[in-house]
PDB file of N, CA and C in Angstrom:
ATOM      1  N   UNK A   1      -2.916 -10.746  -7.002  1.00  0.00           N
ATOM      2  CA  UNK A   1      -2.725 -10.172  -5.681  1.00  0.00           C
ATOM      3  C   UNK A   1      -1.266  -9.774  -5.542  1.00  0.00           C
ATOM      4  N   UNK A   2      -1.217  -8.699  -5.470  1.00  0.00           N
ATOM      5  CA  UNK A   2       0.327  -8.179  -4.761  1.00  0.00           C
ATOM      6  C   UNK A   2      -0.078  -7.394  -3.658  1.00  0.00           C
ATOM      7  N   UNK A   3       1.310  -7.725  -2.677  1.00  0.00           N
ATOM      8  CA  UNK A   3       1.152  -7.194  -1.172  1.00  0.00           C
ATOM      9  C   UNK A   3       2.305  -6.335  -0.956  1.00  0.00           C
ATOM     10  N   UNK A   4       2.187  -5.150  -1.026  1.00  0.00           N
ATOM     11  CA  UNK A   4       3.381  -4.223  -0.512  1.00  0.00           C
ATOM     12  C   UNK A   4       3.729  -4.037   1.261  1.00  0.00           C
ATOM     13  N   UNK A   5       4.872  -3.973   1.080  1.00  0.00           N
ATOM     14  CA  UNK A   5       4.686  -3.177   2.586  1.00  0.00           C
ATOM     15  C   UNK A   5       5.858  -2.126   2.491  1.00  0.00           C
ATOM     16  N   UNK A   6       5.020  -1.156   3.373  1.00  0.00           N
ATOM     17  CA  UNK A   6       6.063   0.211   3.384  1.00  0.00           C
ATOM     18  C   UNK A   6       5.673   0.827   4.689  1.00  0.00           C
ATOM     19  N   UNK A   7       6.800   2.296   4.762  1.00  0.00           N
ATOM     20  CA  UNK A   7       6.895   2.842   6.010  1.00  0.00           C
ATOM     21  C   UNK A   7       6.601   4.070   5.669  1.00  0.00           C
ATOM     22  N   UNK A   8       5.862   4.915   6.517  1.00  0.00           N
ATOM     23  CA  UNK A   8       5.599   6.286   6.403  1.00  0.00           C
ATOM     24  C   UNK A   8       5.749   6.700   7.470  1.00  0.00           C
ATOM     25  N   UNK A   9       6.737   8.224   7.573  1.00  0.00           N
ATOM     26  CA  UNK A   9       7.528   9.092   8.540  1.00  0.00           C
ATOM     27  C   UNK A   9       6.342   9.807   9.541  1.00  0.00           C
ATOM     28  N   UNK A  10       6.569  10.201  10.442  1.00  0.00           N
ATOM     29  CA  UNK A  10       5.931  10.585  11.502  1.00  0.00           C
ATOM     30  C   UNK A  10       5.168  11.743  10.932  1.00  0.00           C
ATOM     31  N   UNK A  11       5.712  12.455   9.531  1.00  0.00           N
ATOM     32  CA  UNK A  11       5.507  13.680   8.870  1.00  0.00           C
ATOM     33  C   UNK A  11       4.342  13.373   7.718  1.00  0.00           C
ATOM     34  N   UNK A  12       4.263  11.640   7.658  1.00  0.00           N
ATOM     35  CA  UNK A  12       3.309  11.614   6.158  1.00  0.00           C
ATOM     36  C   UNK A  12       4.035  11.482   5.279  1.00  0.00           C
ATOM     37  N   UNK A  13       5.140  11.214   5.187  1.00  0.00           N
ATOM     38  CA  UNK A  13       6.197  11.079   3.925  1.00  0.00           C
ATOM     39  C   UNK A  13       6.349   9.722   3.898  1.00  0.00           C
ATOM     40  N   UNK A  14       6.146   9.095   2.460  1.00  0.00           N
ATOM     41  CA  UNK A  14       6.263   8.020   2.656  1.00  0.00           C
ATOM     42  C   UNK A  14       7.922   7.739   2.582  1.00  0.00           C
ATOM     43  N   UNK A  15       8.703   6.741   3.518  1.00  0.00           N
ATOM     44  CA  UNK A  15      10.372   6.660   3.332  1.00  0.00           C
ATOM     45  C   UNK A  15      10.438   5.270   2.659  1.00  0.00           C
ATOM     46  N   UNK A  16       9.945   4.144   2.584  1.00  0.00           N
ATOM     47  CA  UNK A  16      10.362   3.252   2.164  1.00  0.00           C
ATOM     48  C   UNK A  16       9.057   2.337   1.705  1.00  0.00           C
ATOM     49  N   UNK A  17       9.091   1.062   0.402  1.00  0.00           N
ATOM     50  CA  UNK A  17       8.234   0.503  -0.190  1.00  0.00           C
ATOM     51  C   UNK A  17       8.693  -0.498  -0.360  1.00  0.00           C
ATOM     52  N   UNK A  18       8.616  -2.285  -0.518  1.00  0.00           N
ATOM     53  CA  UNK A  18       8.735  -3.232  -1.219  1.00  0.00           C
ATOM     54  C   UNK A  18       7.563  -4.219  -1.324  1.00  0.00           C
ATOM     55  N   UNK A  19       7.664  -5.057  -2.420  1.00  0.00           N
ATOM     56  CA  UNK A  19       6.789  -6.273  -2.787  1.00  0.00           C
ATOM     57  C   UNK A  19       7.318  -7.052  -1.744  1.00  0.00           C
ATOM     58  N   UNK A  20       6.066  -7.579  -0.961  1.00  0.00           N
ATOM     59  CA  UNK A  20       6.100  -8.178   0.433  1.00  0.00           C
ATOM     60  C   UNK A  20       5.676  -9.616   0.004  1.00  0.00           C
ATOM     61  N   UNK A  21       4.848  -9.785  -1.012  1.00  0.00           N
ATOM     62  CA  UNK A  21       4.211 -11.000  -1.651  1.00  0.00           C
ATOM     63  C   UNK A  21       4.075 -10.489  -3.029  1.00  0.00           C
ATOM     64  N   UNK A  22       4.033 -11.285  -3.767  1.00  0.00           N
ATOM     65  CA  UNK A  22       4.959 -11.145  -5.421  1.00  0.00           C
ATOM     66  C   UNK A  22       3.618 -12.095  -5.804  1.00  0.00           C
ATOM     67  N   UNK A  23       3.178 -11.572  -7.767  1.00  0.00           N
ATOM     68  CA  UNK A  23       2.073 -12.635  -7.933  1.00  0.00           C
ATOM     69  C   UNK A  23       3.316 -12.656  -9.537  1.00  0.00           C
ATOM     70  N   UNK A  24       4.602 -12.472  -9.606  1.00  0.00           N
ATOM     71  CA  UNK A  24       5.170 -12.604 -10.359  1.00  0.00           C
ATOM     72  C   UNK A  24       5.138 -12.277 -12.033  1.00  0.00           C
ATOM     73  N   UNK A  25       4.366 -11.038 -11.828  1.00  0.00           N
ATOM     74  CA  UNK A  25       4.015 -10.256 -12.741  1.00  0.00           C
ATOM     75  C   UNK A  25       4.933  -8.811 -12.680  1.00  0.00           C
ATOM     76  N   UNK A  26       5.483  -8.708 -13.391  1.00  0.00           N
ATOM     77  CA  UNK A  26       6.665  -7.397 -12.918  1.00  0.00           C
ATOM     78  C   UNK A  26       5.642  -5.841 -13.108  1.00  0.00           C
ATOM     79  N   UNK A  27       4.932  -5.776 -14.450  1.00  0.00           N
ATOM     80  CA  UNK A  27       4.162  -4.858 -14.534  1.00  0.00           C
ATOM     81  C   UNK A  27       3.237  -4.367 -13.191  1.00  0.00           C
ATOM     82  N   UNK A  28       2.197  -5.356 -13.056  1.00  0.00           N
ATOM     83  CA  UNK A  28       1.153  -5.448 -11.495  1.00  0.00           C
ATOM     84  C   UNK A  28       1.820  -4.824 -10.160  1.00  0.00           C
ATOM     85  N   UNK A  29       3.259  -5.231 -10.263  1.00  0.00           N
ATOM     86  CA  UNK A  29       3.942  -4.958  -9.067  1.00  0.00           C
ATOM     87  C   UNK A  29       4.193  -3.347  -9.332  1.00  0.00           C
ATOM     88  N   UNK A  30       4.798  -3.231 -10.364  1.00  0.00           N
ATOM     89  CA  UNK A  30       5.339  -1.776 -10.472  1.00  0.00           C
ATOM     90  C   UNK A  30       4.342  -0.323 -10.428  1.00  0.00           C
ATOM     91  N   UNK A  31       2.891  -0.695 -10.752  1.00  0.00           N
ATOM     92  CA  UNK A  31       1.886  -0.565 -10.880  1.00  0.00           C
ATOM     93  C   UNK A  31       1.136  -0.265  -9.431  1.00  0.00           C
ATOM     94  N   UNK A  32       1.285  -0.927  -8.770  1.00  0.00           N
ATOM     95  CA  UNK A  32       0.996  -1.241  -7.089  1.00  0.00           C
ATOM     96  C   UNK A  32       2.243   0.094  -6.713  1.00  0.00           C
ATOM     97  N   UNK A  33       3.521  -0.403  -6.686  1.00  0.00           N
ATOM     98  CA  UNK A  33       4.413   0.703  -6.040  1.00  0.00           C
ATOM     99  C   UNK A  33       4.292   2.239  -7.114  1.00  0.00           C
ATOM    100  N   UNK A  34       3.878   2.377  -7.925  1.00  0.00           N
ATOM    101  CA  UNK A  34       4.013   3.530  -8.328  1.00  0.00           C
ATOM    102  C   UNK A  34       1.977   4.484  -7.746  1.00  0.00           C
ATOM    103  N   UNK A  35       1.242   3.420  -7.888  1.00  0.00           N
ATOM    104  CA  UNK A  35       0.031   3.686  -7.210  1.00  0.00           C
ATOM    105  C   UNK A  35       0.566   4.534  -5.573  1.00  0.00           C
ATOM    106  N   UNK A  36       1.527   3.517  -4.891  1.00  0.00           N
ATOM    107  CA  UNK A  36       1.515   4.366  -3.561  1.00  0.00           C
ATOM    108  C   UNK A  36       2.532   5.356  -3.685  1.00  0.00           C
ATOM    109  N   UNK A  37       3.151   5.544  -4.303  1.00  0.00           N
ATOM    110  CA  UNK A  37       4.520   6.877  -4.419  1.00  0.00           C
ATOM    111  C   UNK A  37       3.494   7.799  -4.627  1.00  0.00           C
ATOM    112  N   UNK A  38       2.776   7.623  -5.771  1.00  0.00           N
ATOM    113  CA  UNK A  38       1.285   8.571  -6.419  1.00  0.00           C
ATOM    114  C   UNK A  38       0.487   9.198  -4.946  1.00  0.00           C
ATOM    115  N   UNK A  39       0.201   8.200  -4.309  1.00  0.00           N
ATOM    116  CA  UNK A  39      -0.466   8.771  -3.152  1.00  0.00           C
ATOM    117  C   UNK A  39       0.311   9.363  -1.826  1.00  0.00           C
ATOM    118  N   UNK A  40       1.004   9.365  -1.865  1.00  0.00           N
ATOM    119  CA  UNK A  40       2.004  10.378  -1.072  1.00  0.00           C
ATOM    120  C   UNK A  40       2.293  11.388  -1.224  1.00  0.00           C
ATOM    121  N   UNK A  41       2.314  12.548  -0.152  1.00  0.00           N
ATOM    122  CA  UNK A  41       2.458  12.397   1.041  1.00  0.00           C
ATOM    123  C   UNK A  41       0.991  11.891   1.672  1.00  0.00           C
ATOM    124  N   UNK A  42       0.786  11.118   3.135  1.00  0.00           N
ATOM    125  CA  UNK A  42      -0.367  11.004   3.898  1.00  0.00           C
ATOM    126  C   UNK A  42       0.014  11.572   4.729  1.00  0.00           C
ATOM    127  N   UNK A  43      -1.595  11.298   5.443  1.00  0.00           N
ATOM    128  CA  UNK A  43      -2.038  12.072   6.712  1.00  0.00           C
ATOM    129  C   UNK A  43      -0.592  11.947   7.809  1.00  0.00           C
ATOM    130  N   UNK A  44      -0.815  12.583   8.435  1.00  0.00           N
ATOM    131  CA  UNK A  44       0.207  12.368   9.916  1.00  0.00           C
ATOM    132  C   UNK A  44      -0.432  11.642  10.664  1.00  0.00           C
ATOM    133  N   UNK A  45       0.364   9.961  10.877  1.00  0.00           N
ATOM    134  CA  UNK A  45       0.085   9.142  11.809  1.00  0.00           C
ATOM    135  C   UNK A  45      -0.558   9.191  13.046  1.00  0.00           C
ATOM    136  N   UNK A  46      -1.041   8.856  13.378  1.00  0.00           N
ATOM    137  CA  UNK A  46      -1.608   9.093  15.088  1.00  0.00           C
ATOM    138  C   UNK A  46       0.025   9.030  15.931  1.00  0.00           C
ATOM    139  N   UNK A  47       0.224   9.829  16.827  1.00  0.00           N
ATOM    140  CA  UNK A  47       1.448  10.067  17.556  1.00  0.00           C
ATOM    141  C   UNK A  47       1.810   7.861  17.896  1.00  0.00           C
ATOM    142  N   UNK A  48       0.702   7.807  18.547  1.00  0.00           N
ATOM    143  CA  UNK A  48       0.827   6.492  19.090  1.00  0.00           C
ATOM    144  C   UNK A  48       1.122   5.175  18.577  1.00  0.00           C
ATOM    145  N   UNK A  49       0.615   5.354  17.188  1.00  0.00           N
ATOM    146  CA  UNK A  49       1.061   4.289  16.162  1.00  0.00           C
ATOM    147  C   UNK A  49       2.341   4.274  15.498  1.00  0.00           C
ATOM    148  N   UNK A  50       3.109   5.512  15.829  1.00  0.00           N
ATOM    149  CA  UNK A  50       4.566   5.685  15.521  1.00  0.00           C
ATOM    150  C   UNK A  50       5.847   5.037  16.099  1.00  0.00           C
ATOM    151  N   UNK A  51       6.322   4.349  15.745  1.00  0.00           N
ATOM    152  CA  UNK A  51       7.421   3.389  16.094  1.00  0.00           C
ATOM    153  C   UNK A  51       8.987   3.506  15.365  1.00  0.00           C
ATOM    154  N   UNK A  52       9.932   4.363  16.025  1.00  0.00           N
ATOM    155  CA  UNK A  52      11.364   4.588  15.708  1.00  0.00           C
ATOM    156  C   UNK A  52      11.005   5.664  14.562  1.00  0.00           C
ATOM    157  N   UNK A  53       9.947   7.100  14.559  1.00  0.00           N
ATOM    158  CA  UNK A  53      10.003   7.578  14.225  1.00  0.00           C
ATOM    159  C   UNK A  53       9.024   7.364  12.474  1.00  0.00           C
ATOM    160  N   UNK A  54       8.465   6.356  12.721  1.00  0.00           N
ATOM    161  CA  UNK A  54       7.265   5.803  11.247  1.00  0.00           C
ATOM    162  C   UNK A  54       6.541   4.691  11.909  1.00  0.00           C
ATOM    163  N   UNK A  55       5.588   4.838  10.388  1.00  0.00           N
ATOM    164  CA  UNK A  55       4.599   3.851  10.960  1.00  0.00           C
ATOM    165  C   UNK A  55       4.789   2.658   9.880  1.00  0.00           C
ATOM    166  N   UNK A  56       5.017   1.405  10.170  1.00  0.00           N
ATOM    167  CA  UNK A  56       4.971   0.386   9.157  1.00  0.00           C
ATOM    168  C   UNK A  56       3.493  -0.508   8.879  1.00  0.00           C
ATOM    169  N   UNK A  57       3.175  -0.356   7.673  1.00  0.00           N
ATOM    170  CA  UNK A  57       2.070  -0.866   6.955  1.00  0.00           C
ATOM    171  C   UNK A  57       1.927  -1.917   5.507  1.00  0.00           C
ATOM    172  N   UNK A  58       1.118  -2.658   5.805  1.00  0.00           N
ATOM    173  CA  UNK A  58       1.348  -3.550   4.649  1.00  0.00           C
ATOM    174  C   UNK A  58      -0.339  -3.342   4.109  1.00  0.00           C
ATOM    175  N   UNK A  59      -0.384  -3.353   2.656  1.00  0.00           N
ATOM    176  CA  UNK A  59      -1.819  -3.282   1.820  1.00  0.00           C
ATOM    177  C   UNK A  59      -1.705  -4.153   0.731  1.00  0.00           C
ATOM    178  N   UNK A  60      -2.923  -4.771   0.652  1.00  0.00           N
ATOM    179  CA  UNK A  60      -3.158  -6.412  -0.889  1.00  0.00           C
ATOM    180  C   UNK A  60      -3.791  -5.235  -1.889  1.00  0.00           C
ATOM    181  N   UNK A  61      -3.378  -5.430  -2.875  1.00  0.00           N
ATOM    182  CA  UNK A  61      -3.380  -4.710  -4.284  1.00  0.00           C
ATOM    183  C   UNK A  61      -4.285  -6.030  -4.518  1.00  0.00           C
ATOM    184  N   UNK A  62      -5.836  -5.773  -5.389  1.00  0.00           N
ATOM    185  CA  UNK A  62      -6.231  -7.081  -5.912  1.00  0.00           C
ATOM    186  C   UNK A  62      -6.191  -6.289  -7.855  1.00  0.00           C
ATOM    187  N   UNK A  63      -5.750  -7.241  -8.282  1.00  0.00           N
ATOM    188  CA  UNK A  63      -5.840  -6.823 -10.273  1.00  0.00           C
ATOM    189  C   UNK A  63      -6.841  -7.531 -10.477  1.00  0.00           C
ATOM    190  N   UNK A  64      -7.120  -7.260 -11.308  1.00  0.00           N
ATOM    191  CA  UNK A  64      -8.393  -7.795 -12.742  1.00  0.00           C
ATOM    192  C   UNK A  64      -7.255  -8.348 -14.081  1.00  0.00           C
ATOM    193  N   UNK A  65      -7.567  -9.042 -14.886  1.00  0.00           N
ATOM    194  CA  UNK A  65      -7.119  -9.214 -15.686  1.00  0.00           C
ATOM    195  C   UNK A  65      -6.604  -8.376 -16.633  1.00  0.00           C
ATOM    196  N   UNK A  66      -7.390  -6.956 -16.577  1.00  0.00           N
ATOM    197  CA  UNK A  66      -7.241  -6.221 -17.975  1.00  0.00           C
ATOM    198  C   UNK A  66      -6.322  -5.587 -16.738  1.00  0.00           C
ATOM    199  N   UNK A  67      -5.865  -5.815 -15.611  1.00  0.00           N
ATOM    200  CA  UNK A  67      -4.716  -4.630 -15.110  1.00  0.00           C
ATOM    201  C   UNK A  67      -5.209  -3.527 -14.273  1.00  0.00           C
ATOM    202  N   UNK A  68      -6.466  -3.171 -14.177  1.00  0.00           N
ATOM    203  CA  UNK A  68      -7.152  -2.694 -12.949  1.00  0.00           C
ATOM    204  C   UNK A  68      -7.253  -3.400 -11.941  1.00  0.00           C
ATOM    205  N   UNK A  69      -6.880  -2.339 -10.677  1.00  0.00           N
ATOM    206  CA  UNK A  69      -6.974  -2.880  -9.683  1.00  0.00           C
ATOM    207  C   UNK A  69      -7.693  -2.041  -8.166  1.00  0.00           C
ATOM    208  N   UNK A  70      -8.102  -2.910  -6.971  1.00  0.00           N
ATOM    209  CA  UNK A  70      -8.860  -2.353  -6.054  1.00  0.00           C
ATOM    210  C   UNK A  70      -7.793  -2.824  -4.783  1.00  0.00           C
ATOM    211  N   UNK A  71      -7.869  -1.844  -3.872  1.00  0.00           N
ATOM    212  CA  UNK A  71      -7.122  -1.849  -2.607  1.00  0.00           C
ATOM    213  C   UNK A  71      -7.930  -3.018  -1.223  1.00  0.00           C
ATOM    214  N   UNK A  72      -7.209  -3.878  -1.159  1.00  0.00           N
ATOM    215  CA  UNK A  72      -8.097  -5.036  -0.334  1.00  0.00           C
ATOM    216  C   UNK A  72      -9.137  -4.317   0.917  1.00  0.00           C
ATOM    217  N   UNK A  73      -8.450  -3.425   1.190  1.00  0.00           N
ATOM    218  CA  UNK A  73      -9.103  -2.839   2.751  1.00  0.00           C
ATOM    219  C   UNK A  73     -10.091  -1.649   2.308  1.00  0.00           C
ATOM    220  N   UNK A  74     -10.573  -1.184   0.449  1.00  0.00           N
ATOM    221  CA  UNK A  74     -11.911  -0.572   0.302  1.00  0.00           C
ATOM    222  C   UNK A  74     -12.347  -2.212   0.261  1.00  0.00           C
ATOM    223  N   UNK A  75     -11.990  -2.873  -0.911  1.00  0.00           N
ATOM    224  CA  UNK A  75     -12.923  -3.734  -0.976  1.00  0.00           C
ATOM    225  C   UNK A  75     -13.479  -4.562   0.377  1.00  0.00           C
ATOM    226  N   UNK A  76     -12.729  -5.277   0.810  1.00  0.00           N
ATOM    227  CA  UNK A  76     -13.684  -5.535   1.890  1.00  0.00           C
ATOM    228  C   UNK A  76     -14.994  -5.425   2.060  1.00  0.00           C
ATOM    229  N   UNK A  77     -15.379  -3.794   3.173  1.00  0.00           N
ATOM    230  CA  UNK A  77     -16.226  -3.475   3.038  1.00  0.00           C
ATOM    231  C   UNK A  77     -17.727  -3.232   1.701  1.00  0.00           C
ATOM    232  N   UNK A  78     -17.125  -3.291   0.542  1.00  0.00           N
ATOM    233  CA  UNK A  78     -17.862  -3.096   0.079  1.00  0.00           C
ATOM    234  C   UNK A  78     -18.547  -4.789  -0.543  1.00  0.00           C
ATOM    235  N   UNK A  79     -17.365  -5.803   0.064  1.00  0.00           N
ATOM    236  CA  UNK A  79     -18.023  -7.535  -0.220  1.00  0.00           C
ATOM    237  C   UNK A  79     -19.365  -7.632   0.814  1.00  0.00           C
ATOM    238  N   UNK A  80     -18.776  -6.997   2.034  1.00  0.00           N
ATOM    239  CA  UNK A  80     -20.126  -7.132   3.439  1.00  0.00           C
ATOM    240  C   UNK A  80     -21.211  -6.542   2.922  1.00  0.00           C
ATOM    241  N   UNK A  81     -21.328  -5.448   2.266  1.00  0.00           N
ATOM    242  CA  UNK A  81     -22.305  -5.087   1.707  1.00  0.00           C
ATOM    243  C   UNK A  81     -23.654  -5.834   1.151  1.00  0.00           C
TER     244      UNK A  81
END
């Protein structure tokens, strides 16, 4: 499990990223932050969820052993299943 948290600009740009919770694996981590640089730019925030100009968000990276990994908030839904 690694937990990032980062900020994305009112524009969808993501401005800032760090390991928020560490599973002390340097690869997993780097892996996780280069996953969200990869997915940037996003959508434009809802006006309302914007705070000093971004929105701050935190997401659980879950790995597998062989180094694949699933985003906690698909999986979820797909455990209720």
């Amino acid at each position: 499990v690694v937990v990032v948290r980062y900020g994305v600009h009112a524009s969808g740009q993501l401005v800032r990223s760090e390991i928020m919770r560490s599973n002390r694996d340097k690869e997993t981590e780097a892996t996780a932050l280069a996953s969200l640089r990869k997915a940037a730019p996003f959508p434009k925030p809802a006006t309302h969820l914007v705070r000093h100009g971004r929105l701050e968000l935190s997401e659980t990276w879950l790995f597998n052993n062989d180094g694949r990994f699933q985003l906690r908030t698909i999986a979820q839904p797909q455990m209720d299943q």
